[in-house]
C-alpha atoms as a PDB file:
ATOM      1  CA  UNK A   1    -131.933 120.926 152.199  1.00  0.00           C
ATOM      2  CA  UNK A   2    -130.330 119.892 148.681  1.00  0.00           C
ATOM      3  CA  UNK A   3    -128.526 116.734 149.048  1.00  0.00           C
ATOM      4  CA  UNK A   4    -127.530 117.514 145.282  1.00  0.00           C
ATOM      5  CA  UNK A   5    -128.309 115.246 142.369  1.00  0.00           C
ATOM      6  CA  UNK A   6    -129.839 111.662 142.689  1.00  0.00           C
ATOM      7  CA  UNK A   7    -128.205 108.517 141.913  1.00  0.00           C
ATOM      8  CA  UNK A   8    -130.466 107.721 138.515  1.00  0.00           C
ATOM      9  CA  UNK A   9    -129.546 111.781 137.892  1.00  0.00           C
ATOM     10  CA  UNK A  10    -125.901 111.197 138.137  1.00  0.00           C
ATOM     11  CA  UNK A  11    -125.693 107.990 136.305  1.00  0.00           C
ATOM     12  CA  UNK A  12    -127.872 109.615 133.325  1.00  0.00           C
ATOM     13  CA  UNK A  13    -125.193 112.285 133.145  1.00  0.00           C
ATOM     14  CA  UNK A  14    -122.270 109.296 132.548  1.00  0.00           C
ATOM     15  CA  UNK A  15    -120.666 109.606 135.770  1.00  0.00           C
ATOM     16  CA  UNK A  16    -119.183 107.053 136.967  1.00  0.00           C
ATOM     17  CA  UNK A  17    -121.230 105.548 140.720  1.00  0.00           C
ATOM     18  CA  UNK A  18    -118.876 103.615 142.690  1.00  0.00           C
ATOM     19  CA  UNK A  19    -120.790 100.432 144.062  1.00  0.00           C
ATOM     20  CA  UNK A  20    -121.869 100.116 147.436  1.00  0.00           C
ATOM     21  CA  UNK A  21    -119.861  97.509 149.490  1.00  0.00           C
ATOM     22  CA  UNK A  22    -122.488  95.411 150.246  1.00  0.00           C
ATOM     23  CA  UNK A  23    -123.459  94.667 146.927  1.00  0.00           C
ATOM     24  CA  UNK A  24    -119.605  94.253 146.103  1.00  0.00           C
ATOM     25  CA  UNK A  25    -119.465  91.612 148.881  1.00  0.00           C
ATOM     26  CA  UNK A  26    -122.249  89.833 147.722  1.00  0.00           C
ATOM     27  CA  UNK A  27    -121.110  89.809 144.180  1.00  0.00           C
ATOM     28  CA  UNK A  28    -117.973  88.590 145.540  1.00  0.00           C
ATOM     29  CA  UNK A  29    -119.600  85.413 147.716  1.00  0.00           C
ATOM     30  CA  UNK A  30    -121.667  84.369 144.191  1.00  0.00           C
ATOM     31  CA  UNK A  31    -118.706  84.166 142.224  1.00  0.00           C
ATOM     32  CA  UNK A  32    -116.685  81.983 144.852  1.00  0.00           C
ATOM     33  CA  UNK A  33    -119.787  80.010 144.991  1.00  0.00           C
ATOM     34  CA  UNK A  34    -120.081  79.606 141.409  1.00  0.00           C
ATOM     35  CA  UNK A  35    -116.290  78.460 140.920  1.00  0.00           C
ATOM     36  CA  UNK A  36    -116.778  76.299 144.415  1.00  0.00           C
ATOM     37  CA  UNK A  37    -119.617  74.566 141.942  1.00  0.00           C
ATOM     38  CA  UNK A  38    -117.517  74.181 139.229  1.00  0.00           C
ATOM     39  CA  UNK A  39    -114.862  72.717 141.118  1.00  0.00           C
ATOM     40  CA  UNK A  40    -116.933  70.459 142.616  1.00  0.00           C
ATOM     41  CA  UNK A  41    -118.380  69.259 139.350  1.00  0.00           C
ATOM     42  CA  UNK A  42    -115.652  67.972 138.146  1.00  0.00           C
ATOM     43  CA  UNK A  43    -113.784  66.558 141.095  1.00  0.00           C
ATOM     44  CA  UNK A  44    -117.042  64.750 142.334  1.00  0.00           C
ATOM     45  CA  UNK A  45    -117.218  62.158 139.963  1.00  0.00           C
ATOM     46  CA  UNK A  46    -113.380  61.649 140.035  1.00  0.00           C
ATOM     47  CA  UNK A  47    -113.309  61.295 143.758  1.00  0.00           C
ATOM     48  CA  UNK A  48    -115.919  58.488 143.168  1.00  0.00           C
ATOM     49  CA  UNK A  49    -114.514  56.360 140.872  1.00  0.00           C
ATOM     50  CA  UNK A  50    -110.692  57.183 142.531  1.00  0.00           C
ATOM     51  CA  UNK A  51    -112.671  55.670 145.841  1.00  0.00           C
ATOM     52  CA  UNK A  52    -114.266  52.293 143.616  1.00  0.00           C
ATOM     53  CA  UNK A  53    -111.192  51.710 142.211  1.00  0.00           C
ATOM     54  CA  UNK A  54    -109.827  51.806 145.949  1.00  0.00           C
ATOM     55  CA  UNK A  55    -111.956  49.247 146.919  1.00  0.00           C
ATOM     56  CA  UNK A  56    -111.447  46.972 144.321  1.00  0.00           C
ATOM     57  CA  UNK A  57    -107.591  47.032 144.847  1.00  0.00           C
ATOM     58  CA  UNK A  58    -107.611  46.411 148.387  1.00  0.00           C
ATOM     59  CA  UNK A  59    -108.751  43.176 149.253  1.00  0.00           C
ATOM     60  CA  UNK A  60    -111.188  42.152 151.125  1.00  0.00           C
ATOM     61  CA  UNK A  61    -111.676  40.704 154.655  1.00  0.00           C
ATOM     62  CA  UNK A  62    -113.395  36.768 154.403  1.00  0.00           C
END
């Protein structure tokens, strides 16, 4: 039973292999994680200090 040529066969030749969608889905998950990081990186430290300077403009209960 041929099942005609393999993967590694096909890619030597310069065809073009579409990608599984599996590993599409996964590729697409790491880069919304990675920008999710990114995002968070930066808006961390802003939240913080938006949150002290909060504090220190509402005054406190004696």
């Amino acid at each position: 039973m041929d099942l005609g040529p393999s993967v590694a066969q096909r890619d030597a030749q310069g065809e073009d292999i579409p990608e599984s969608l599996e590993a599409a889905s996964l590729r697409v998950i790491a880069v919304i994680g990675f920008v999710a990081g990114l995002i968070l990186d930066n808006v961390a430290p802003a939240a913080t200090e938006a949150k002290r300077l909060f504090s220190l403009s509402v005054p406190q209960a004696a």
